[in-house]
N, C-alpha and C. Protein backbone atom coordinates (compact mmCIF):
# COMPACT_ATOMS: atom_id res chain seq x y z
N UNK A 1 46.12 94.09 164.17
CA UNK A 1 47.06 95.21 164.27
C UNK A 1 46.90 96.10 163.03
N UNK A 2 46.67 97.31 163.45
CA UNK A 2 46.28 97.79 161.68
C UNK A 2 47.90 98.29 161.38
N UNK A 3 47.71 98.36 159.73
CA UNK A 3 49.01 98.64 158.99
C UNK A 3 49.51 99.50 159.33
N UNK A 4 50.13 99.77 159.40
CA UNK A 4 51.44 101.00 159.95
C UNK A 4 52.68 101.48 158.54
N UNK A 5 52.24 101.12 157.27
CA UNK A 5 52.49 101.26 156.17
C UNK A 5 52.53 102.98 156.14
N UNK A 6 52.99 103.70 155.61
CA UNK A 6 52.80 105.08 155.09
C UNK A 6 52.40 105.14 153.94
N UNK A 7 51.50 106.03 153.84
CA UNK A 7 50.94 106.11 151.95
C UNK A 7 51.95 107.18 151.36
N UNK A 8 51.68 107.42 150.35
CA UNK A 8 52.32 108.41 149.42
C UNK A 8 52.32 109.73 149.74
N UNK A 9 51.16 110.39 150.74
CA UNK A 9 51.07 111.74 150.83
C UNK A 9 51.87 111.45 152.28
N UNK A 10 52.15 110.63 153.29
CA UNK A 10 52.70 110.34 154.06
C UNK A 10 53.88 110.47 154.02
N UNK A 11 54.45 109.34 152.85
CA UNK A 11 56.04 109.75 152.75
C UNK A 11 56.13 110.73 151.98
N UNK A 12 55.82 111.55 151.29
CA UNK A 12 56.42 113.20 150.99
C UNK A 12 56.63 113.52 152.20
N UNK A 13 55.44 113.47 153.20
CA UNK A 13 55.63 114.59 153.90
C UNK A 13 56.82 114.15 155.04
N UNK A 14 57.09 113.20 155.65
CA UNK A 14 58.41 112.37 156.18
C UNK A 14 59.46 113.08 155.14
N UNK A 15 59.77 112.83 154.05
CA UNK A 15 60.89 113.16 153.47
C UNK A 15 61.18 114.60 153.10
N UNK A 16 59.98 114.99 152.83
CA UNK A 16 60.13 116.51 152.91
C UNK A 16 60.84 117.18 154.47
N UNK A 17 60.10 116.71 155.42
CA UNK A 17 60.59 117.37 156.63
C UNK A 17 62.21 116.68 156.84
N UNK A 18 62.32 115.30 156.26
CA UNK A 18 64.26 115.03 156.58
C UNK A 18 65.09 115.85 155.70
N UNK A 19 64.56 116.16 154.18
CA UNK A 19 65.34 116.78 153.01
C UNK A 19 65.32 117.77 154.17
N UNK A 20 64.75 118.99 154.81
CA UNK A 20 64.64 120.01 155.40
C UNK A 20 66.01 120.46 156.68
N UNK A 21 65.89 118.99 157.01
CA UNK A 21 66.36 119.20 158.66
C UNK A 21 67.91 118.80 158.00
N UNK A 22 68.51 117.56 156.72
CA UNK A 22 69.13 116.81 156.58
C UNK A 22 70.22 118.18 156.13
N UNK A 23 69.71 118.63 154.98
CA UNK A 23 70.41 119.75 154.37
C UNK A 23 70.59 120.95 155.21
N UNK A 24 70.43 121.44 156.34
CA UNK A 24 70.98 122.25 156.95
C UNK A 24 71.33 121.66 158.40
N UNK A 25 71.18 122.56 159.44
CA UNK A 25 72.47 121.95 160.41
C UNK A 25 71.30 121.71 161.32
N UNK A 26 70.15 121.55 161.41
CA UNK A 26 69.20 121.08 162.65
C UNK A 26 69.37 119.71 162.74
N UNK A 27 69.19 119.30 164.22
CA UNK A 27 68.95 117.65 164.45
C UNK A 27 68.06 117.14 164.31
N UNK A 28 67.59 115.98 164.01
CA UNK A 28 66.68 114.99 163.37
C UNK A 28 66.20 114.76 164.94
N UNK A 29 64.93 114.94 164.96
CA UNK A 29 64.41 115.28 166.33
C UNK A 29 64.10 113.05 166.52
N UNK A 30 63.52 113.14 167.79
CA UNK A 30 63.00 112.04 167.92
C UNK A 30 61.79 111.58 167.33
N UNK A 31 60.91 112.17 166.60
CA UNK A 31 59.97 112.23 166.16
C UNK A 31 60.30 111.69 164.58
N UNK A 32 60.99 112.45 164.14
CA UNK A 32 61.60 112.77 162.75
C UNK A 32 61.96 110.93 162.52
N UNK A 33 63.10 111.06 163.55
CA UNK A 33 64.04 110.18 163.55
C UNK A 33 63.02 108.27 163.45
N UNK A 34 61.60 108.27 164.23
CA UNK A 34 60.54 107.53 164.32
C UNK A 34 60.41 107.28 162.83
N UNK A 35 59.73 107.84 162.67
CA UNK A 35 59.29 108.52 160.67
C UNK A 35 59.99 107.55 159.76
N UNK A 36 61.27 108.09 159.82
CA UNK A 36 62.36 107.53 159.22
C UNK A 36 62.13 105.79 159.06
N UNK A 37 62.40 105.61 160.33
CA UNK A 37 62.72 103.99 160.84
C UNK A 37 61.48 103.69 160.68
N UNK A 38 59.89 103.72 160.32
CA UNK A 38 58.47 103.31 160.06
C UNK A 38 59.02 103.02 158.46
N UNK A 39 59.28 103.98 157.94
CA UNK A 39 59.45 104.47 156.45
C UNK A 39 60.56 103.77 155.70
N UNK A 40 61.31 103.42 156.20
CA UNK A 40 62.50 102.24 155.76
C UNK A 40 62.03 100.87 155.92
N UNK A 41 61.67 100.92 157.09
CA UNK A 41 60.95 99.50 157.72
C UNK A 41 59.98 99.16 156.75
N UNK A 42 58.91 100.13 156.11
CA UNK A 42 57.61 99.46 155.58
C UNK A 42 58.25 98.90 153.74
N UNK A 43 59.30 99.51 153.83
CA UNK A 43 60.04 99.08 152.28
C UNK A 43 60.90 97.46 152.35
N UNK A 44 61.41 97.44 153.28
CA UNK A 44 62.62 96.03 153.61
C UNK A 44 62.09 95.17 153.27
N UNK A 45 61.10 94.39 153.51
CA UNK A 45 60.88 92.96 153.02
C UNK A 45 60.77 93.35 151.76
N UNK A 46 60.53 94.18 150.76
CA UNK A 46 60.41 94.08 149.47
C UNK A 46 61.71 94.43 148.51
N UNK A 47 62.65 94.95 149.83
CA UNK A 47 64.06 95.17 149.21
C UNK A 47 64.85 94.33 149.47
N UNK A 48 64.06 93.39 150.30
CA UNK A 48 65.21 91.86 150.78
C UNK A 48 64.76 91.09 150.00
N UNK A 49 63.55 90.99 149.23
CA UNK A 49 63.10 89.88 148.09
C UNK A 49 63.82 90.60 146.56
N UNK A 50 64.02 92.00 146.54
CA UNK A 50 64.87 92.30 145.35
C UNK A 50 66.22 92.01 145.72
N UNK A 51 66.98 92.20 146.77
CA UNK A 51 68.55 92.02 147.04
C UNK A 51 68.47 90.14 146.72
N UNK A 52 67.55 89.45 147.26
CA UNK A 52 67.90 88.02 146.87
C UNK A 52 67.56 87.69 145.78
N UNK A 53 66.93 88.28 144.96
CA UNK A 53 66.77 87.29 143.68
C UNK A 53 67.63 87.94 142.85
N UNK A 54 68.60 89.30 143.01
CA UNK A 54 69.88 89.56 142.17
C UNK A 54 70.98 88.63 143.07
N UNK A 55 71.12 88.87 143.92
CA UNK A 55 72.36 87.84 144.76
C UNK A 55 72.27 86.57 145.19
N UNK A 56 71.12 85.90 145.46
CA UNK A 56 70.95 84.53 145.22
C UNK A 56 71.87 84.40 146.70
N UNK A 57 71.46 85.55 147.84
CA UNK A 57 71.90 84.62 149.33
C UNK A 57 71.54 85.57 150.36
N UNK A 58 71.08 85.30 150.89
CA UNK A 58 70.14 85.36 152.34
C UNK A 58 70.91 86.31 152.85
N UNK A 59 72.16 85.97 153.39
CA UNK A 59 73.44 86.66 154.50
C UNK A 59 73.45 87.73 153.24
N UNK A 60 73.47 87.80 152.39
CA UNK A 60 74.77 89.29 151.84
C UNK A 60 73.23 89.93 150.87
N UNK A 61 72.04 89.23 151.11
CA UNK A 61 70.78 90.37 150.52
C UNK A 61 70.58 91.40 151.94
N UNK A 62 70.64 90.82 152.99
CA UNK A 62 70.65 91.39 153.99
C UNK A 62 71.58 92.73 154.28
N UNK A 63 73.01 92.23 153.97
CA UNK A 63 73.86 92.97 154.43
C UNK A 63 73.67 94.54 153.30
N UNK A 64 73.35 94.13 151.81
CA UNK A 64 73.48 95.03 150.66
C UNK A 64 72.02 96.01 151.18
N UNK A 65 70.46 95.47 151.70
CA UNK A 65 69.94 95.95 152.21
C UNK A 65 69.69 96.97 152.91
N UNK A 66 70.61 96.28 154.28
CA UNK A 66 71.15 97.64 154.96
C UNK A 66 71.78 99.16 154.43
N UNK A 67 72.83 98.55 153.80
CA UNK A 67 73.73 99.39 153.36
C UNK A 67 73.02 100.06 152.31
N UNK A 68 71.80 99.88 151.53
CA UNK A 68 71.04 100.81 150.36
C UNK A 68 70.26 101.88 151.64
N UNK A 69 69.75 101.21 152.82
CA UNK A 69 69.03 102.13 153.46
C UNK A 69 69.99 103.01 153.90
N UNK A 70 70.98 102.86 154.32
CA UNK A 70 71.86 103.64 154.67
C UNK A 70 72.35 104.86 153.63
N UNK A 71 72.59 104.06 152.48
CA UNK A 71 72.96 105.47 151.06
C UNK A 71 71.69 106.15 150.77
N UNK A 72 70.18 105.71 151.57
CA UNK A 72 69.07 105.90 150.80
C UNK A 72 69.44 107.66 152.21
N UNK A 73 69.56 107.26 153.37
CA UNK A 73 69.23 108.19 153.79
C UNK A 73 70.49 109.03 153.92
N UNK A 74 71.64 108.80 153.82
CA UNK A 74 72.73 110.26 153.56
C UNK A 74 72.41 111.04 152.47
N UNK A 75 71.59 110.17 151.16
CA UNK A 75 71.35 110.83 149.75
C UNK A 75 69.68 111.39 150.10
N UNK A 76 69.18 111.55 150.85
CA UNK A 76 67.78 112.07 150.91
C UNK A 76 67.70 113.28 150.51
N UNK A 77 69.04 114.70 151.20
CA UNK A 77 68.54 115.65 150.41
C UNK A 77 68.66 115.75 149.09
N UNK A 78 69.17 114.40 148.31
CA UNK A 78 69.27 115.21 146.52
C UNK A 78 67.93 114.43 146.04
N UNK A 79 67.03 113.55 146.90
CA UNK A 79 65.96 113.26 146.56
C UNK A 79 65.14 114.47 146.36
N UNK A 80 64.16 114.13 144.47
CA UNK A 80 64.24 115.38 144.72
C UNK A 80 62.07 115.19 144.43
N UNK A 81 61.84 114.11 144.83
CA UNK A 81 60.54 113.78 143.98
C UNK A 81 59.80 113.45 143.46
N UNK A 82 60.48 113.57 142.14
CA UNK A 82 60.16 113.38 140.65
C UNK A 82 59.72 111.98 140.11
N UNK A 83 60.12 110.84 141.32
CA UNK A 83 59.58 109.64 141.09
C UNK A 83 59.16 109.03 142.62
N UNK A 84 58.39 107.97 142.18
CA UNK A 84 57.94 107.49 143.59
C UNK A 84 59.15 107.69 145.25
N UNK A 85 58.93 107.40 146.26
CA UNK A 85 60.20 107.35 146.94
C UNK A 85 60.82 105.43 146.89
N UNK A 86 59.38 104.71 146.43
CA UNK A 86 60.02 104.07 146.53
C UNK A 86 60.79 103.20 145.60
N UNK A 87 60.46 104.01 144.47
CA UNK A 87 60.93 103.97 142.75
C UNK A 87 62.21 104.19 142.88
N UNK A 88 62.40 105.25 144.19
CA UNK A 88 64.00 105.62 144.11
C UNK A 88 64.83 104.83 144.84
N UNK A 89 64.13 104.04 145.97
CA UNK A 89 64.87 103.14 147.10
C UNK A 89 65.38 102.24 146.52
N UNK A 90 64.66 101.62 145.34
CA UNK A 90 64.50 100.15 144.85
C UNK A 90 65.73 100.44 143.90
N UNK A 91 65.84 101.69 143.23
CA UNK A 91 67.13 102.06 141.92
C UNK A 91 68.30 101.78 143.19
N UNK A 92 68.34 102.19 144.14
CA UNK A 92 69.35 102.33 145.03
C UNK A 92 69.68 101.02 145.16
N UNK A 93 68.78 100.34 145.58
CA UNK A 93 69.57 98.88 146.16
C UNK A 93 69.80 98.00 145.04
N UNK A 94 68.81 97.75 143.67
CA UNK A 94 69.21 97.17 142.96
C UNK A 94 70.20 97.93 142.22
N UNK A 95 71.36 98.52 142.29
CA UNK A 95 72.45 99.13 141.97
C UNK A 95 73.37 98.61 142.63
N UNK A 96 73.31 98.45 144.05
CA UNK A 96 74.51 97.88 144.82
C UNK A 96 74.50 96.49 144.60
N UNK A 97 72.94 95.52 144.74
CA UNK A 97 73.02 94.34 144.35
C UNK A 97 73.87 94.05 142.70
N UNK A 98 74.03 94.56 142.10
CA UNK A 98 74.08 94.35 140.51
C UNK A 98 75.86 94.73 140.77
N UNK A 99 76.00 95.98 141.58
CA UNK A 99 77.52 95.78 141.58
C UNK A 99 78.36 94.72 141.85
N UNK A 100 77.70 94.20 143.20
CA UNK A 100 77.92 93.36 144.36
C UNK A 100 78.21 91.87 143.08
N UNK A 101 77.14 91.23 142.54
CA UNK A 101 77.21 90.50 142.18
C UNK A 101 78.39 90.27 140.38
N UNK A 102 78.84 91.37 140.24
CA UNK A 102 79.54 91.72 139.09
C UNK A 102 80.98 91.90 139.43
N UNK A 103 81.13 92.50 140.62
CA UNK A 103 82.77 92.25 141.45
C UNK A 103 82.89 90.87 141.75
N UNK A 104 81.82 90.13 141.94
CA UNK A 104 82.07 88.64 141.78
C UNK A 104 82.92 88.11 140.54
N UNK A 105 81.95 88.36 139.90
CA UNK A 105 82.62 88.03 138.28
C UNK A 105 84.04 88.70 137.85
N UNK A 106 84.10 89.89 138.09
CA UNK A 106 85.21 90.57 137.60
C UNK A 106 86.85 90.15 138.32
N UNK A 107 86.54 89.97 139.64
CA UNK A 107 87.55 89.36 140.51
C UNK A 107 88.19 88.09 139.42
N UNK A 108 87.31 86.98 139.51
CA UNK A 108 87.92 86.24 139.02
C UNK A 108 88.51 86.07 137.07
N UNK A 109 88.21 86.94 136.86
CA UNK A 109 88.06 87.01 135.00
C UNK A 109 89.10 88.57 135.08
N UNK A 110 89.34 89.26 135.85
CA UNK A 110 90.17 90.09 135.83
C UNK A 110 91.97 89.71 136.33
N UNK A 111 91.66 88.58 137.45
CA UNK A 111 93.01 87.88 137.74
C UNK A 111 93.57 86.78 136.74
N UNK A 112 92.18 86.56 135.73
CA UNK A 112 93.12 85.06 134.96
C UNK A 112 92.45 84.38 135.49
N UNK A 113 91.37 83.99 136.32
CA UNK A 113 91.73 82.18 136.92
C UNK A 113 90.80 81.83 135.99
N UNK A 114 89.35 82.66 135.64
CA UNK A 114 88.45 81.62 134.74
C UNK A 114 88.19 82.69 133.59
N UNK A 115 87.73 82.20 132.63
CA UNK A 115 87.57 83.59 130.93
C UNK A 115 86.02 84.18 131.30
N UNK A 116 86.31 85.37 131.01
CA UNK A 116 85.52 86.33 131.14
C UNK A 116 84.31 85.62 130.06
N UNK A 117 83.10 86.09 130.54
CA UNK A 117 82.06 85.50 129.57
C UNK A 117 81.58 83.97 129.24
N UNK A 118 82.46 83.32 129.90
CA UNK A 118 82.17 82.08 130.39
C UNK A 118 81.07 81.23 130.85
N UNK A 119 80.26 80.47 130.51
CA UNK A 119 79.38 79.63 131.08
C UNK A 119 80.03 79.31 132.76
N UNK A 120 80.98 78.79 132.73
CA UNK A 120 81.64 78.05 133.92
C UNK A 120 81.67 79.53 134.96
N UNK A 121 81.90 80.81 134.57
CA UNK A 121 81.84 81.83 135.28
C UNK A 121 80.74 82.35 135.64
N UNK A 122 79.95 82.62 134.57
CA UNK A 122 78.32 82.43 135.02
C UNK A 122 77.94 81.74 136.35
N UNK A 123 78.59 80.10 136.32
CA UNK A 123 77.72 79.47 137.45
C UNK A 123 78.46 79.71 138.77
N UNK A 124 79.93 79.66 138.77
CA UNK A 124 80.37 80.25 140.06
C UNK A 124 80.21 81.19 140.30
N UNK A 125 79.91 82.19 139.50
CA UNK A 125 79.84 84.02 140.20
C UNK A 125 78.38 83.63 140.78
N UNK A 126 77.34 82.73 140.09
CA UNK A 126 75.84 82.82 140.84
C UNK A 126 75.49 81.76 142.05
N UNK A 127 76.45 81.23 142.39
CA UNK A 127 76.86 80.97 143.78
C UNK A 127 76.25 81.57 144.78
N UNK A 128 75.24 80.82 145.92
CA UNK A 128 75.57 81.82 146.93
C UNK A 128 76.12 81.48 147.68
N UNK A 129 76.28 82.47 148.61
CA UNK A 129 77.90 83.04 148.89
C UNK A 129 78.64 81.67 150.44
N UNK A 130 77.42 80.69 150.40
CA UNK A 130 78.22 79.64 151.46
C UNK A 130 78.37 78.26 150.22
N UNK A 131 77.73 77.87 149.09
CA UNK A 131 78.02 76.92 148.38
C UNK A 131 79.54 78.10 147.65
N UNK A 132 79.18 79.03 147.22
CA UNK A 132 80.84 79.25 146.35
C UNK A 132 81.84 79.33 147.60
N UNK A 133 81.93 79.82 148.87
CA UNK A 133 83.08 79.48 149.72
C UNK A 133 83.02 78.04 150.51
N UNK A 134 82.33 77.00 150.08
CA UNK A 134 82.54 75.32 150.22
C UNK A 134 83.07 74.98 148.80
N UNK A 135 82.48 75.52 147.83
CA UNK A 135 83.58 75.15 146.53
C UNK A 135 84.84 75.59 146.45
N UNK A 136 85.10 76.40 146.77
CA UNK A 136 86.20 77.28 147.01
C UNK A 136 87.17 76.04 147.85
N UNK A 137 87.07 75.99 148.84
CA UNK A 137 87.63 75.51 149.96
C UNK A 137 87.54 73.86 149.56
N UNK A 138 86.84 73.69 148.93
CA UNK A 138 87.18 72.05 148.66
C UNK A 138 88.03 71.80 147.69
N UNK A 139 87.98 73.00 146.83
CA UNK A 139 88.51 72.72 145.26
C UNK A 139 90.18 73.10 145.89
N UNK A 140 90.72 73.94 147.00
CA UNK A 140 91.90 73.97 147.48
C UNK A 140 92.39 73.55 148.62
N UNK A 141 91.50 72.59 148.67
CA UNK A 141 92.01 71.82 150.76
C UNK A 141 93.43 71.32 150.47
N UNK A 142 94.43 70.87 149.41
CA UNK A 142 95.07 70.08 149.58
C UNK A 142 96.62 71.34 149.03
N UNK A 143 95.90 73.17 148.90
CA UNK A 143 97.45 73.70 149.03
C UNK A 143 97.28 74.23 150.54
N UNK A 144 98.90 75.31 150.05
CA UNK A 144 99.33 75.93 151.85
C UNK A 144 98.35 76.48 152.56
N UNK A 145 98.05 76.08 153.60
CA UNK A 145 97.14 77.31 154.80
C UNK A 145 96.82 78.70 154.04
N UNK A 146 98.04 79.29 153.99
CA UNK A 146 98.47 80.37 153.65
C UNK A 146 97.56 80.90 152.10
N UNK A 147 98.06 80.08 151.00
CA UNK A 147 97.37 79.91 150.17
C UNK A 147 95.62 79.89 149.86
N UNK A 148 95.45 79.13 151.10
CA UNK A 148 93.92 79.30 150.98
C UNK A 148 93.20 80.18 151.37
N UNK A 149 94.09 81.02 152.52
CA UNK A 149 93.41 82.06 153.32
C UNK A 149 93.18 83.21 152.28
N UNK A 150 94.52 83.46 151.48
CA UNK A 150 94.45 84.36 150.11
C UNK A 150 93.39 84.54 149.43
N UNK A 151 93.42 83.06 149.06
CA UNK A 151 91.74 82.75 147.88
C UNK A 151 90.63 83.01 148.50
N UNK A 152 90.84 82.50 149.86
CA UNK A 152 89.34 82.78 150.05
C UNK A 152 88.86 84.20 150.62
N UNK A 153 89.90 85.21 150.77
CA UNK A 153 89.73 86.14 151.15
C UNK A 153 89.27 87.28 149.67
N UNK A 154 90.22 86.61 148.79
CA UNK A 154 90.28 87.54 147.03
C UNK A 154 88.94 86.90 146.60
N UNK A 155 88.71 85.59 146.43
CA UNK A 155 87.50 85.44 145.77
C UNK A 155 85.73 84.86 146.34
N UNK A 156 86.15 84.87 147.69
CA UNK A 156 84.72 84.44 148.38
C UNK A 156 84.63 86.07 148.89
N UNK A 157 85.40 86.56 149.87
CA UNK A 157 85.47 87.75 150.48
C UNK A 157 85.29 88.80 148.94
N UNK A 158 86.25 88.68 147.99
CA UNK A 158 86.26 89.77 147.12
C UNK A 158 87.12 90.83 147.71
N UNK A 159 88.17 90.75 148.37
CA UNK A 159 88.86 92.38 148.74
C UNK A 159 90.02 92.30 147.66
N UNK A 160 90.43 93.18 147.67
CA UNK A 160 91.41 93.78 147.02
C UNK A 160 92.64 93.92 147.35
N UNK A 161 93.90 93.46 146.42
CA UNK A 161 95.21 92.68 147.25
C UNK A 161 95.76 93.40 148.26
N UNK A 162 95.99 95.04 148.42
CA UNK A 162 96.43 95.09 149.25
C UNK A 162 96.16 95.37 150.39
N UNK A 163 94.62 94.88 150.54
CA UNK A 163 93.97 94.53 151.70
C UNK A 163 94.04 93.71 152.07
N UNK A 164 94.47 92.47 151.45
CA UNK A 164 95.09 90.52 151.51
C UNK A 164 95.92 91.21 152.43
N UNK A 165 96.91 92.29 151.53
CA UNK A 165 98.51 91.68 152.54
C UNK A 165 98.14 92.02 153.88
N UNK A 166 97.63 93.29 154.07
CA UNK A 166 97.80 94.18 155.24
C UNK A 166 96.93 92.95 156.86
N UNK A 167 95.95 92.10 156.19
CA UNK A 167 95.63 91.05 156.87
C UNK A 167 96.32 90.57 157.15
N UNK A 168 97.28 89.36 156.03
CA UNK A 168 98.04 88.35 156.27
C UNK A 168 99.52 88.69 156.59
N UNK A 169 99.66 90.00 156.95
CA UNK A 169 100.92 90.58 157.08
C UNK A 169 101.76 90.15 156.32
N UNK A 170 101.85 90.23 154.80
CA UNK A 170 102.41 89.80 153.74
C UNK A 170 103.57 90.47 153.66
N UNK A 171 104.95 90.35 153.28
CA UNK A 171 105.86 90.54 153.07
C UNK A 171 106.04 90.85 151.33
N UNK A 172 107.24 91.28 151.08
CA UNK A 172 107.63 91.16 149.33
C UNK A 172 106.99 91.50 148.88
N UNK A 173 106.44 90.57 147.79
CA UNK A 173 105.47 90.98 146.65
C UNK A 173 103.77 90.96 146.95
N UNK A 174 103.75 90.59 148.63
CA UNK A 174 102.35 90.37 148.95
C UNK A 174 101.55 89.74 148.74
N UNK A 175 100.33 89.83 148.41
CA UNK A 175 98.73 89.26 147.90
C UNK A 175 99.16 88.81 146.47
N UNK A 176 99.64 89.81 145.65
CA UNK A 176 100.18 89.79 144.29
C UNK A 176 100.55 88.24 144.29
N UNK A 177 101.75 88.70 144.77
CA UNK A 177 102.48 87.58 144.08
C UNK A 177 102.18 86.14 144.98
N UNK A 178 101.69 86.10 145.88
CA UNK A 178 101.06 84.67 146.47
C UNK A 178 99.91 84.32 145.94
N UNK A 179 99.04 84.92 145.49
CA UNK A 179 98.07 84.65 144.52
C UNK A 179 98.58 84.27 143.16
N UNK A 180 99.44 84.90 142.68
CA UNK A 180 99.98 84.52 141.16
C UNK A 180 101.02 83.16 141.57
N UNK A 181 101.43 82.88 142.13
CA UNK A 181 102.39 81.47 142.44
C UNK A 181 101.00 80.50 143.04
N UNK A 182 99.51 80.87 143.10
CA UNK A 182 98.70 79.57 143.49
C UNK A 182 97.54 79.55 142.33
N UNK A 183 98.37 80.23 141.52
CA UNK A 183 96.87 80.91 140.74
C UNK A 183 96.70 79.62 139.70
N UNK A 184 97.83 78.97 139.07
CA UNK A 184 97.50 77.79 138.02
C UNK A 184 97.29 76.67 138.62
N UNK A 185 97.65 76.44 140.01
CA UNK A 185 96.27 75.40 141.10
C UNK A 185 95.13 75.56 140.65
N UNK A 186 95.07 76.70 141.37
CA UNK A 186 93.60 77.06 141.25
C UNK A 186 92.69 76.97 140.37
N UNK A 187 93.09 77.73 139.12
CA UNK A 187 92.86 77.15 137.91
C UNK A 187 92.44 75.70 137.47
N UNK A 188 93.31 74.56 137.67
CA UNK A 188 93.17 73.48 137.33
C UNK A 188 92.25 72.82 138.32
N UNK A 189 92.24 73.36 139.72
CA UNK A 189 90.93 72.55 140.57
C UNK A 189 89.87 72.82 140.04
N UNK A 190 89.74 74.08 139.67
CA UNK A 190 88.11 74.67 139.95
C UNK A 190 87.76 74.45 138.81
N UNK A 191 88.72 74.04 137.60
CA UNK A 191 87.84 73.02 135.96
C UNK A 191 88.13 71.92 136.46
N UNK A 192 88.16 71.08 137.06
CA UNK A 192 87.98 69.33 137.71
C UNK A 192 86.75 69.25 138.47
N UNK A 193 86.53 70.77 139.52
CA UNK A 193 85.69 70.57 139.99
C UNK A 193 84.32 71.29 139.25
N UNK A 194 84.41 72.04 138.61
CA UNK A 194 83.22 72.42 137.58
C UNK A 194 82.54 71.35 136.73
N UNK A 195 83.56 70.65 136.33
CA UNK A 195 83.75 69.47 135.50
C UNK A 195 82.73 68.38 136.06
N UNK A 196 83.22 68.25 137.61
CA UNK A 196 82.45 67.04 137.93
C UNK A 196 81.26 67.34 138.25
N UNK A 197 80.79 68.61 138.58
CA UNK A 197 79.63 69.44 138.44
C UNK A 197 78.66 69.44 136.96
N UNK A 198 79.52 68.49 135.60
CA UNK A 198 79.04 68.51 134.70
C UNK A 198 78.63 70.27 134.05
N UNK A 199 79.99 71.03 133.94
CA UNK A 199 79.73 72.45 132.89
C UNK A 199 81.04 72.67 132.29
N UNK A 200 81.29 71.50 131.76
CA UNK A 200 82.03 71.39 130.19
C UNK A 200 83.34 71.28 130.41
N UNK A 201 84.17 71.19 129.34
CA UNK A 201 85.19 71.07 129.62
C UNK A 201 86.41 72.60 129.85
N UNK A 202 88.05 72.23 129.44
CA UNK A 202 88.49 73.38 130.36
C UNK A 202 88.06 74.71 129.90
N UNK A 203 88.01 76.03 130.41
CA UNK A 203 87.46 76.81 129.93
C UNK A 203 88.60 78.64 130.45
N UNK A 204 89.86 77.39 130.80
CA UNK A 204 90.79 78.60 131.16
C UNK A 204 91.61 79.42 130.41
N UNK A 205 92.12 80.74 130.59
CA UNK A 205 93.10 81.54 130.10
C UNK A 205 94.27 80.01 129.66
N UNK A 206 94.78 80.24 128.44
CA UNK A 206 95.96 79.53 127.22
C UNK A 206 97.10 80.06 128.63
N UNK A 207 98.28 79.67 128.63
CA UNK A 207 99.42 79.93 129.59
C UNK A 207 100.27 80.37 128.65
């Protein structure tokens, strides 16, 4: 089967004709639209081997993947050139990967449960993303339903509380405050269970 790769004078000229059609009001013909999907396609396996070795998981290099091709092509007309295209694809996705994996960290070192800069945070934020939601879920099998659905929604999921409530149809103080009434659990499982994981002793926020 011969390569179906595009060279360099290839993709200018693909991106030149989308910058063209993208920035004013013509439709991306079927032709165009071919181009495109060759031209994304011949980059992916090399943006799914950069999305996994910043995120360290199969399911969410995939998903960040997508979603760079996707910002790669709403942002095409401010592409302007000046560096390879695919110098620019690769800034794109390893940007979302690097976020992706840093809202990991920040979630939990921004609520209190583990200290920012942490060894012990290090190894759970580099989790991927089905061993940290089995740690997760083991280190809290024994609070409320309720409780766990929270955690695992704030720190495997990563959303933001008042996206918890509007899920769990939270009442009162919401996500907030059901997270802060499970939060020194939590705390104390996940250094027992780090612990027996052998990465030191406690390493939590003083009360």
């Amino acid at each position: 089967m011969p390569d179906r790769t595009p060279g360099p004078k290839t993709e200018r000229r693909i991106v030149g004709r989308a910058r063209e059609v993208l920035d004013g009001d013509a439709l991306v013909t079927p032709t165009l639209s071919a181009d495109l999907d060759r031209l994304f396609d011949a980059h992916r396996p090399q943006l799914l081997a950069l999305a996994k070795r910043i995120v360290k998981d199969q399911a969410r290099a995939e998903e960040l993947v997508q979603e760079a091709l996707m910002t790669a092509y709403t942002k095409l007309p401010t592409y302007e050139g000046g560096a390879r295209f695919k110098t620019w694809i690769y800034g794109i996705t390893r940007n979302l990967c690097l976020n992706a994996v840093r809202k990991r960290s920040e979630v939990l070192s921004d609520d209190g449960v583990l200290e920012a800069g942490s060894a012990e945070l290090d190894v759970l934020t580099a989790l991927q993303r089905e061993e940290r939601e089995a740690f997760i879920a083991e280190a809290t099998a024994d609070l409320e339903p309720e409780e766990q659905e929270a955690i695992y929604l704030r720190y495997v999921e990563c959303l933001p509380q008042d996206q918890i409530t509007d899920i769990l149809e939270l009442s009162g103080s919401g996500a907030r405050g059901l997270l802060q009434r499970c939060r020194r659990k939590l705390r104390r499982r996940l250094v027992e269970k780090l612990a027996e994981m052998g990465h030191g002793e406690s390493f939590v926020r003083g009360e």
